[in-house]
Protein backbone atom coordinates (compact mmCIF):
# COMPACT_ATOMS: atom_id res chain seq x y z
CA UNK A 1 1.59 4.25 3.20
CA UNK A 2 -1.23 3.71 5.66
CA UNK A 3 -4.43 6.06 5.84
CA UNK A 4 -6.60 3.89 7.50
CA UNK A 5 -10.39 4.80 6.51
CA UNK A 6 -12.56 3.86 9.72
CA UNK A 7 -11.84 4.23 13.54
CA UNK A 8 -12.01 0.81 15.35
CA UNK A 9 -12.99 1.35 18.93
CA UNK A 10 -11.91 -1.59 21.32
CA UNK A 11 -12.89 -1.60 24.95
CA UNK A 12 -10.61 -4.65 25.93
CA UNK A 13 -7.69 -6.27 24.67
CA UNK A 14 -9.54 -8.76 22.64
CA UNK A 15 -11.95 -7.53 20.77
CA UNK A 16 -13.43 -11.49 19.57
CA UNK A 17 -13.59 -13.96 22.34
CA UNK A 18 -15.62 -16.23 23.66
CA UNK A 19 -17.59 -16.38 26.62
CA UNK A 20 -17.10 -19.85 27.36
CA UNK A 21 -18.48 -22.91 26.22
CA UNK A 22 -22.31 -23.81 25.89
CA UNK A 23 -23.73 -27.31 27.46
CA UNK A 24 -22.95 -30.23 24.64
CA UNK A 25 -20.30 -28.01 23.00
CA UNK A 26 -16.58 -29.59 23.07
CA UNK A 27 -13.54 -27.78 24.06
CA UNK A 28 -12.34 -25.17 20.80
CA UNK A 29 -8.73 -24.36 19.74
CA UNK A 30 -8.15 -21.04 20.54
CA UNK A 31 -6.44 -19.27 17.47
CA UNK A 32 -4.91 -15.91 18.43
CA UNK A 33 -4.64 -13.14 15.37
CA UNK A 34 -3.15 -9.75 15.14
CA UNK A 35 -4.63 -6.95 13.51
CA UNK A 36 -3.92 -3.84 12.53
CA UNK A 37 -6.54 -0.65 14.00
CA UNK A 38 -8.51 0.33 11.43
CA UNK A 39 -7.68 -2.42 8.70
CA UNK A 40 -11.24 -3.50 9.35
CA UNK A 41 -14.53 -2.85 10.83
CA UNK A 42 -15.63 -4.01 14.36
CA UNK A 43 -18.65 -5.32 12.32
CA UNK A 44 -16.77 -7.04 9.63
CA UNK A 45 -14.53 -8.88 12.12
CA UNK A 46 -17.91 -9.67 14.14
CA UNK A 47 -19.43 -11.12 10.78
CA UNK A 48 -16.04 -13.06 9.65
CA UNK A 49 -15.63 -14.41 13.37
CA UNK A 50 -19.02 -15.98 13.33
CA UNK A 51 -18.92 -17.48 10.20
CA UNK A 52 -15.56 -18.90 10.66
CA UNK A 53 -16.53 -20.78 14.01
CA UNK A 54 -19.57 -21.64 12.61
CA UNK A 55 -17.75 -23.67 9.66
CA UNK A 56 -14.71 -24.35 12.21
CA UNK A 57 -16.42 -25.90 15.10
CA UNK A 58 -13.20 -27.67 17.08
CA UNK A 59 -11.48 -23.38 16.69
CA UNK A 60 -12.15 -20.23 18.10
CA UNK A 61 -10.80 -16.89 17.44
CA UNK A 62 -9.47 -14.36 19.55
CA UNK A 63 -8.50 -11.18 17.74
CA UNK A 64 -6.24 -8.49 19.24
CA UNK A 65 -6.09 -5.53 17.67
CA UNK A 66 -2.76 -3.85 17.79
CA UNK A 67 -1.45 -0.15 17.25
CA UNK A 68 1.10 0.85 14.13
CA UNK A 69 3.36 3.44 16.90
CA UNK A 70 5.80 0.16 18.23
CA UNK A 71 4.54 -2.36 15.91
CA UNK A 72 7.76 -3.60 14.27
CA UNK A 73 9.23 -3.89 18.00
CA UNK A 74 6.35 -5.67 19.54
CA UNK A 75 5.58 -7.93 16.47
CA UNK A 76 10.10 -9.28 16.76
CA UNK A 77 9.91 -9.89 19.99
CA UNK A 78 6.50 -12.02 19.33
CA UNK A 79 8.44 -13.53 16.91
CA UNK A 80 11.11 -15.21 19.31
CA UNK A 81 8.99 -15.88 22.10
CA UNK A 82 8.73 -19.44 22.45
CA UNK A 83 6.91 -19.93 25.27
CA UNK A 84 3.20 -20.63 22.67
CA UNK A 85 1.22 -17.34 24.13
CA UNK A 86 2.31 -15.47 21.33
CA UNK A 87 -0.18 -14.86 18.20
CA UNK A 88 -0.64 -17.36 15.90
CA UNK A 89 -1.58 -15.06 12.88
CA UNK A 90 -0.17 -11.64 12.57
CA UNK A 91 -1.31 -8.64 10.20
CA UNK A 92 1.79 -6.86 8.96
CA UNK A 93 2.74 -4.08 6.22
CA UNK A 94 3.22 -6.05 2.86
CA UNK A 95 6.76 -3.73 2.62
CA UNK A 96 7.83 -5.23 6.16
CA UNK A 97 7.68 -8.78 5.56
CA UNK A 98 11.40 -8.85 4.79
CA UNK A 99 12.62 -7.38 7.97
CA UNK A 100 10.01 -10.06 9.83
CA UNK A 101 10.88 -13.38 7.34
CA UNK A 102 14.99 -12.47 8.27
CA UNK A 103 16.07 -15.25 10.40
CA UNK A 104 14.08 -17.64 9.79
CA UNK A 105 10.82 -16.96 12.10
CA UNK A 106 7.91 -16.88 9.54
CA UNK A 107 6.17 -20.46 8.63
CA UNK A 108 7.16 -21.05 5.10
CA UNK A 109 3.45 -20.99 3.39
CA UNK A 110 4.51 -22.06 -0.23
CA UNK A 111 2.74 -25.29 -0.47
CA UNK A 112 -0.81 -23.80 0.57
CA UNK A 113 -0.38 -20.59 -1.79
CA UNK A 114 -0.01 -22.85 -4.96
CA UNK A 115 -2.10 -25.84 -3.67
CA UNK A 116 -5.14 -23.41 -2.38
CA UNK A 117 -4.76 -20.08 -2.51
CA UNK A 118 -4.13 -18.81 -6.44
CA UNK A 119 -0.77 -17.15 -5.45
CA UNK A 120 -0.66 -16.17 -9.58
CA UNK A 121 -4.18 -14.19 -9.15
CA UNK A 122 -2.50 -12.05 -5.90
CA UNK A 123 -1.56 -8.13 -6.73
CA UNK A 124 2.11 -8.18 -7.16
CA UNK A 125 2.77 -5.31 -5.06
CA UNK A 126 1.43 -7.56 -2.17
CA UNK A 127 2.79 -11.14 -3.43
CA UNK A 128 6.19 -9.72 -3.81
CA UNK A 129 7.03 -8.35 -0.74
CA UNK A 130 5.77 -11.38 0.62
CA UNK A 131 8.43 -13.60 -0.60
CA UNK A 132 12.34 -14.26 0.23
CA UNK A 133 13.23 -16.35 -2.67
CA UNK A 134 11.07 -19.12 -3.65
CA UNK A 135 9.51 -18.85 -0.52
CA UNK A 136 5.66 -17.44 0.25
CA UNK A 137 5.76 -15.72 4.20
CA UNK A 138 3.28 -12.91 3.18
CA UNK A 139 0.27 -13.87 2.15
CA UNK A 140 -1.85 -10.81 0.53
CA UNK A 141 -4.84 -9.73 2.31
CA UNK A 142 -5.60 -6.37 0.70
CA UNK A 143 -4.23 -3.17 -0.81
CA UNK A 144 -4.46 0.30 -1.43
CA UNK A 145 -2.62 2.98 -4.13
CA UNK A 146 -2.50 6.41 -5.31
CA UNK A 147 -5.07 7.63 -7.61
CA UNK A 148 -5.49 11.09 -9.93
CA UNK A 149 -8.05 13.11 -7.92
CA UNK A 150 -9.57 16.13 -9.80
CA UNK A 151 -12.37 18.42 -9.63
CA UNK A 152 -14.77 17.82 -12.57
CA UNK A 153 -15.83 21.14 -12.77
CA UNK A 154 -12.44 22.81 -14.04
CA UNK A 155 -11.86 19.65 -16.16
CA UNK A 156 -15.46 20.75 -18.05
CA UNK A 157 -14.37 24.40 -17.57
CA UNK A 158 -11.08 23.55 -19.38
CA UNK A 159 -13.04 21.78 -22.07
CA UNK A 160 -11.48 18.36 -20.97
CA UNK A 161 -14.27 15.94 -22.16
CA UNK A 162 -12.84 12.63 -20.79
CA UNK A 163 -9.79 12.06 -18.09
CA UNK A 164 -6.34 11.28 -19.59
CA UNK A 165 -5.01 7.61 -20.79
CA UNK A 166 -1.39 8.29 -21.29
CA UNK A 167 1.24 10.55 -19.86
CA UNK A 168 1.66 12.97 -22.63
CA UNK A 169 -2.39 13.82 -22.67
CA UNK A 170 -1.92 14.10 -18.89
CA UNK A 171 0.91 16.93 -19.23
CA UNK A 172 -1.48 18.66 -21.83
CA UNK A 173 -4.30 18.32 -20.21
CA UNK A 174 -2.72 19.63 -17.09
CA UNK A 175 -1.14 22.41 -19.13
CA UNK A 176 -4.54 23.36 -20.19
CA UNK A 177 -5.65 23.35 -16.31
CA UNK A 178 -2.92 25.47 -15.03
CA UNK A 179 -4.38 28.83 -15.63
CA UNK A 180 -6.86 31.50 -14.24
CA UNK A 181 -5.04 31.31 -10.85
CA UNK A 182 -5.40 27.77 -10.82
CA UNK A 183 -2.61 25.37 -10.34
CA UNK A 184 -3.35 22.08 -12.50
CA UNK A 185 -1.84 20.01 -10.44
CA UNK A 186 -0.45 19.84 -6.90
CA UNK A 187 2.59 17.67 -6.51
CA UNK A 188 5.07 18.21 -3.96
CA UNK A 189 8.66 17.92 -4.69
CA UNK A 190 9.49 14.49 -2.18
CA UNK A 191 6.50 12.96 -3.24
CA UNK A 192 8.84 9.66 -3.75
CA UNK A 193 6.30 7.16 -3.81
CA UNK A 194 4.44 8.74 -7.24
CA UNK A 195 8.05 9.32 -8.53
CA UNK A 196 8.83 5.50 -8.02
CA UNK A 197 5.84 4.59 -10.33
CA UNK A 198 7.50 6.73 -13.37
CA UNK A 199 10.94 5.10 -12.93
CA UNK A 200 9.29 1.68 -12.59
CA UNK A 201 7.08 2.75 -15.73
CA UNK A 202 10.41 3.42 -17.03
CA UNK A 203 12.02 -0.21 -16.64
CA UNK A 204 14.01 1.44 -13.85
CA UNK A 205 14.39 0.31 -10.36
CA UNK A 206 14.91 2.16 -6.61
CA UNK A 207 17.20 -0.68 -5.90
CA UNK A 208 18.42 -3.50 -7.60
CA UNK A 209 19.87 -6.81 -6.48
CA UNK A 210 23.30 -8.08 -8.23
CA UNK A 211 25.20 -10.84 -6.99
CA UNK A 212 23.71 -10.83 -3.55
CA UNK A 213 24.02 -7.76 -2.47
CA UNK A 214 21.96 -4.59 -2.98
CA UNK A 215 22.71 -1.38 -4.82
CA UNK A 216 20.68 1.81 -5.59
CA UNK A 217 19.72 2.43 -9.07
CA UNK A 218 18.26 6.03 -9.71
CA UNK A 219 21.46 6.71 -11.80
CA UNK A 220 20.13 4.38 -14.42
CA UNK A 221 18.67 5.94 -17.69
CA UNK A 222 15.42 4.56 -16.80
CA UNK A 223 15.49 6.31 -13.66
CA UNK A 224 16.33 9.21 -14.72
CA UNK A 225 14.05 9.45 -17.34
CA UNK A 226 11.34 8.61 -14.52
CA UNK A 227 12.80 11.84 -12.37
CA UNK A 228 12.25 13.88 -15.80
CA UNK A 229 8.78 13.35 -16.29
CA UNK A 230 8.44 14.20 -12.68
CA UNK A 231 10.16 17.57 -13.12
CA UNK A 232 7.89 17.98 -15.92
CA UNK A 233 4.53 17.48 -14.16
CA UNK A 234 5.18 19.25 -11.01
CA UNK A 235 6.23 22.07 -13.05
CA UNK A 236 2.25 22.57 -13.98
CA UNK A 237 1.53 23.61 -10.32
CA UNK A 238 2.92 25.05 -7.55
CA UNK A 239 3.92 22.28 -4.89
CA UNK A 240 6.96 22.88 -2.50
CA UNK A 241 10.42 21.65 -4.11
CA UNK A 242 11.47 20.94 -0.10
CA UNK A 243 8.87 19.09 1.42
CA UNK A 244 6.41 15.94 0.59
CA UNK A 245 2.89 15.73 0.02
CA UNK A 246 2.30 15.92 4.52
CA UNK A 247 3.77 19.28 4.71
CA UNK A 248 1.58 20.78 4.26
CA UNK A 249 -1.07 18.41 3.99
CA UNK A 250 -2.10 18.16 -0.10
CA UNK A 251 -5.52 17.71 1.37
CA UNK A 252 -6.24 20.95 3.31
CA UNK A 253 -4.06 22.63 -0.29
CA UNK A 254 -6.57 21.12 -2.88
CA UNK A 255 -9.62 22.08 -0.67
CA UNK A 256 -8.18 25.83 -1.11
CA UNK A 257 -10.22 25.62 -3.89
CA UNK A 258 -7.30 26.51 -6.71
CA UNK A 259 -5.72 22.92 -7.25
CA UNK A 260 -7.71 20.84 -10.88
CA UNK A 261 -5.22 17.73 -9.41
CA UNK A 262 -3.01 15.27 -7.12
CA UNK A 263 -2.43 12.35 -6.62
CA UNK A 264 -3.11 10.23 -3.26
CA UNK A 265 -5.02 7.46 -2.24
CA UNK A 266 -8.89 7.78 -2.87
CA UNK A 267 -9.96 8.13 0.44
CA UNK A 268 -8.14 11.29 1.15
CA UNK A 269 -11.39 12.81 -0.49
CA UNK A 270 -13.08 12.60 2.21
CA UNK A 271 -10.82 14.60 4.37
CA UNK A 272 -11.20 17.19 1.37
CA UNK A 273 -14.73 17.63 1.45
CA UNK A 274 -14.67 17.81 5.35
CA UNK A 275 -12.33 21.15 4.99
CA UNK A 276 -15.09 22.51 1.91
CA UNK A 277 -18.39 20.91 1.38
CA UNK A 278 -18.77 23.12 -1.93
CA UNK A 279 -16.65 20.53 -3.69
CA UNK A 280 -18.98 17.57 -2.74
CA UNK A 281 -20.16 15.90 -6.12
CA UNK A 282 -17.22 17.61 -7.83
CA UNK A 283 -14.39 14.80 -7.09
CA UNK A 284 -13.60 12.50 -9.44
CA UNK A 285 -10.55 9.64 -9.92
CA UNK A 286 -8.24 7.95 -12.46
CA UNK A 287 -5.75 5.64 -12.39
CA UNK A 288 -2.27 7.21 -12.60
CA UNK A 289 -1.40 7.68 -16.82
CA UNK A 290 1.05 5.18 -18.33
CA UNK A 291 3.03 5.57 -21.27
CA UNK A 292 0.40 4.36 -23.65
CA UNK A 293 -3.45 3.69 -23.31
CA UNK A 294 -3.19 0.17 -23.08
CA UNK A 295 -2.21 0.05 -19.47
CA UNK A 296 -2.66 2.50 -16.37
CA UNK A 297 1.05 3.58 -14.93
CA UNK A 298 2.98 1.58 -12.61
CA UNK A 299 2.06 2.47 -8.96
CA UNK A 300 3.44 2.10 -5.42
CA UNK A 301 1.28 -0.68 -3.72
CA UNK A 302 0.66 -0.41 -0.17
CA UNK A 303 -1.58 -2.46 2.37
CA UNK A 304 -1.37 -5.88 3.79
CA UNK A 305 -0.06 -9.25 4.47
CA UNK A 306 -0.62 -11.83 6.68
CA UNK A 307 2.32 -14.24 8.60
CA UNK A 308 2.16 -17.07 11.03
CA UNK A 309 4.96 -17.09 13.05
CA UNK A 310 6.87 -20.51 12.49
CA UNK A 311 6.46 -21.43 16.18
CA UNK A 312 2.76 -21.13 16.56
CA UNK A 313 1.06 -23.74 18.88
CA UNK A 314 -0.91 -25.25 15.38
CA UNK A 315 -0.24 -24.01 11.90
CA UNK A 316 -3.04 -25.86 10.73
CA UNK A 317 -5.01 -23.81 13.04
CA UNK A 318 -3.30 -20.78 11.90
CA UNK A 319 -3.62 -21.58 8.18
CA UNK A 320 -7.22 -22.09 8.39
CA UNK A 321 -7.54 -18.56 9.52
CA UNK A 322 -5.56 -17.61 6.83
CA UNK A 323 -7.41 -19.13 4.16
CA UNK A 324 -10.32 -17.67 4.94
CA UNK A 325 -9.33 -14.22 5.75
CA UNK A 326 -7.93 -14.14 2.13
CA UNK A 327 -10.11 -15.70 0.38
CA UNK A 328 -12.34 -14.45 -2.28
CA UNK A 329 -15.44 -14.35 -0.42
CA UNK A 330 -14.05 -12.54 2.83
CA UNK A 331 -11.40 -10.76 0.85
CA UNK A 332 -14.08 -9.20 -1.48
CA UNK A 333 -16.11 -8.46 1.61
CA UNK A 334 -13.73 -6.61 3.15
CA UNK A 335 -12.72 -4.56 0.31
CA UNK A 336 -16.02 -3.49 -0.02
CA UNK A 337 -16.60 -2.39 3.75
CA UNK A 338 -13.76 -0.71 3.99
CA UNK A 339 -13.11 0.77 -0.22
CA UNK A 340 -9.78 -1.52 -0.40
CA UNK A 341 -8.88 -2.98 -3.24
CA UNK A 342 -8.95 -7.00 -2.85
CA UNK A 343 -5.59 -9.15 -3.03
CA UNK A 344 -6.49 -10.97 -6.36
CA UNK A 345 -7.01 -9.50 -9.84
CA UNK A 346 -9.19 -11.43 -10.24
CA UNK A 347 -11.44 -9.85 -7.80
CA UNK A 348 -11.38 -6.15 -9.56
CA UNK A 349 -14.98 -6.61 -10.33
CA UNK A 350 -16.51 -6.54 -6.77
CA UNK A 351 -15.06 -2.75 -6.57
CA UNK A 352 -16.42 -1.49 -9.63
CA UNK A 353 -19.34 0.41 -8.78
CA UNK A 354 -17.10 2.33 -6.57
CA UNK A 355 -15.33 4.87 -9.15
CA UNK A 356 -12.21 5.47 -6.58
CA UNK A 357 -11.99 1.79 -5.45
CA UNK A 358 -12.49 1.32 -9.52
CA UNK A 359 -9.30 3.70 -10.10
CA UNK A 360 -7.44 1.73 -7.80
CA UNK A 361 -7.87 -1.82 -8.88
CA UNK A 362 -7.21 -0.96 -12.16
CA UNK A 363 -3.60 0.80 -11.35
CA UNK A 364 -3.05 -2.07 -8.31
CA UNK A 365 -3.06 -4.52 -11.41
CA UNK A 366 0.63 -3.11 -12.07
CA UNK A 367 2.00 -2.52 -8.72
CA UNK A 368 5.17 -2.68 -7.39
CA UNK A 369 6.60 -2.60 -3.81
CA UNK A 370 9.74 -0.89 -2.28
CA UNK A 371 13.21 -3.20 -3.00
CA UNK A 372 12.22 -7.02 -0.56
CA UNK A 373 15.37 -6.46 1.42
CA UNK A 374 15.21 -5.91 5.68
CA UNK A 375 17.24 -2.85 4.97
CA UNK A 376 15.20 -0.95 3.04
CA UNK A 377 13.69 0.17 6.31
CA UNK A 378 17.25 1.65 7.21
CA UNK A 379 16.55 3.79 3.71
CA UNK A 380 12.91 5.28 4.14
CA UNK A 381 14.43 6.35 7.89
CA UNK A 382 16.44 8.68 6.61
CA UNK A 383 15.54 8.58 2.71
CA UNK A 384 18.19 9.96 0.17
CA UNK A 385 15.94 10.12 -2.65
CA UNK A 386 13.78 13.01 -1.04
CA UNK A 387 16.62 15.07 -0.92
CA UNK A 388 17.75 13.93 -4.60
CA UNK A 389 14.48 14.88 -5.85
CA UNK A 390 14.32 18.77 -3.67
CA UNK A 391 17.93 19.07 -5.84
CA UNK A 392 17.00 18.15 -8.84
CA UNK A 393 14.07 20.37 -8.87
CA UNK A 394 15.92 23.48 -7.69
CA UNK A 395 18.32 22.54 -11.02
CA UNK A 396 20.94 20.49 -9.96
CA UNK A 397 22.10 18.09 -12.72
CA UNK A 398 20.05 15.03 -12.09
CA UNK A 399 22.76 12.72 -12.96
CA UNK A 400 25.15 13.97 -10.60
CA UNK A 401 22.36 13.56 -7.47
CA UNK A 402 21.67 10.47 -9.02
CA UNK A 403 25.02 8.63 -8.33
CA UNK A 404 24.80 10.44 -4.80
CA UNK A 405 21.64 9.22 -3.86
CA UNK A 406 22.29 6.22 -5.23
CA UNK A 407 25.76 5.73 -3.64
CA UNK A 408 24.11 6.53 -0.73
CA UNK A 409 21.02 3.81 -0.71
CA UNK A 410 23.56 1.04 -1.40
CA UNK A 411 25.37 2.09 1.46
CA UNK A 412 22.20 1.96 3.75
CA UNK A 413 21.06 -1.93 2.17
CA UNK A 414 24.71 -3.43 2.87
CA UNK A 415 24.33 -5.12 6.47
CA UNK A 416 26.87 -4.78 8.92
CA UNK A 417 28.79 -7.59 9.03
């Protein structure tokens, strides 16, 4: 999951460097980082890049901004390059740490994330992903989850005073929605990330580790109870049994006008009032229902880590960079330029005033992250569960295309050997 808010322009290949050194200055490190387009700002990385050689004055940074289409390609063969012209920080997807920390080619950063960093403040859906083991590779730079977004106006319509805590008020309130031509709510049948949240919410699992090795899980009761209450939302709308919230786009459906809900990542609101400027001011969010009121649901986290590669020229260098790139006062500033939600719980607070950045936080609290295993990449390729889910919907018995799917994910997570 990556909607990336802003467009970055970049005229060069570097978009930070320096011009050279001034008379009395003495020769800087140069510290090379990889980011993502559009994780931040051209201003923001301006700001952090003058503030960090300002309070680094032997380091300099040169950041190279890098494009998603090849990344996983680009950032391996970085990653066994010894030659030292490779980066020496490197932005990567919080679910693709795994398939980057195989083999041994990520500095172990353990020591600094319980010595400096608060590793038991980071989201989990970041921190997780980030680890093989006891080991810290990933270290959480910032997130981003699916939210309810709704149109006030039918809520008040439908007499719905307040949005709903728990899952059951969310099916009747929904219920209650889904009438006068309206659907109340718009949920496409492969949606899998949302579906992951109720199994997870469940005490079930995608994938579960036993004795080594990987198996898939959405046979379990917990799963399938999960699946259930997904059969029982979607049924409250009309979204596609055969297709996943892209196709079409839920964005261009919900700005038809007819949709109360769905659920996506805040930002996509934007893209809704582009296609009808009538709904402007009528958007709200809320965190994804749990089971009771005392906690939002469970929710797919998505975003960012950052890894130094375990050959890099000077991990001190590197871990400075690191450190302050996700710490709380550049972490908070980024989440605030660019409506992420910061790495640390702790942080929730500096998003506040922002109700869909609020949303967010408050459901990133309890996120989770795809199975940490290099082959779950082999999975989302060609997923089984999307076609588990179109089956169940059009009535097959769910425990049946359980075991299938399920058969069929352990297959995909056992290496060849």
């Amino acid at each position: 999951m990556r909607r990336r808010l802003l467009a970055l322009v970049c005229v060069t290949g570097s978009l930070v460097s320096a011009c050279g050194m001034l008379p009395g200055e003495h020769e800087r490190k140069t510290v090379t980082v990889w980011l993502m387009k559009d994780s931040a700002s051209k201003d923001f990385l301006q700001r952090f890049t003058d503030d960090f050689e300002h309070t680094h004055e032997d380091l300099r940074l040169d950041i190279r901004i890098q494009d998603w289409t090849g990344i996983v390609g680009k950032v391996r063969r970085a990653l066994t390059d010894d030659s030292g012209d490779g980066p020496d920080v490197i932005e990567v997807g919080n679910t693709q740490v795994p398939l980057y920390a195989d083999g041994g080619r990520l500095a172990d950063l353990t020591l600094e994330s319980m010595r400096d960093w608060g590793k038991d403040q980071w989201l989990p859906g970041l921190a997780e992903p980030g680890k093989d083991g006891n080991a810290q590779y990933g270290i959480p730079w910032y997130a981003a989850n699916r939210v309810v977004i709704y149109r006030k106006d039918l809520f008040e319509a439908a007499g719905i005073a307040r949005p709903p805590k728990t899952r059951e008020e969310w099916l009747a309130d929904t219920e209650r929605l889904n009438s006068g031509g309206n659907q109340g709510i718009y949920l496409a049948g492969q949606d899998w990330y949302t579906l992951s949240g109720f199994i997870w919410d469940e005490g079930g699992d995608l994938a579960r580790q036993k004795d080594y090795k990987w198996e898939g899980a959405l046979d379990s009761p917990a799963a399938l109870r999960g699946m259930d209450f997904y059969r029982r939302l979607r049924a409250l709308g009309r979204g596609p049994a055969g297709t996943d919230e892209e196709h079409p786009p839920q964005a261009g459906v919900f700005a038809g006008g007819k949709v109360a809900q769905i659920v996506a990542v805040p930002g996509l609101a934007q893209a809704i009032v582009r296609q009808n400027p009538d709904l402007k001011g009528e958007l709200g969010f809320f965190p994804v229902p749990g089971k009771t009121a005392a906690r939002p649901g469970t929710v797919f986290t998505g975003g960012s880590d950052l890894v130094i590669p375990d050959h890099t020229k000077d991990q001190f260098a590197a871990t400075a960079v690191v450190g302050a790139l996700t710490g709380a006062k550049w972490a908070t500033e980024l989440a605030r330029t660019m409506n992420y939600v910061p790495n640390k719980t702790t942080l929730a607070s500096a998003v506040a005033g922002e109700e869909g950045v609020a949303a967010m936080a408050a459901g990133a609290a309890h996120g989770r992250a795809t199975p940490s295993t290099p082959q779950w990449a082999d999975v989302e390729a060609d997923n089984p569960i999307k076609e588990y889910m179109t089956r169940v919907l059009n009535g097959a018995d769910p425990a049946t295309e359980a075991r299938r799917a399920s058969a069929e994910i352990t297959e995909k997570l056992t290496p060849d050997v």
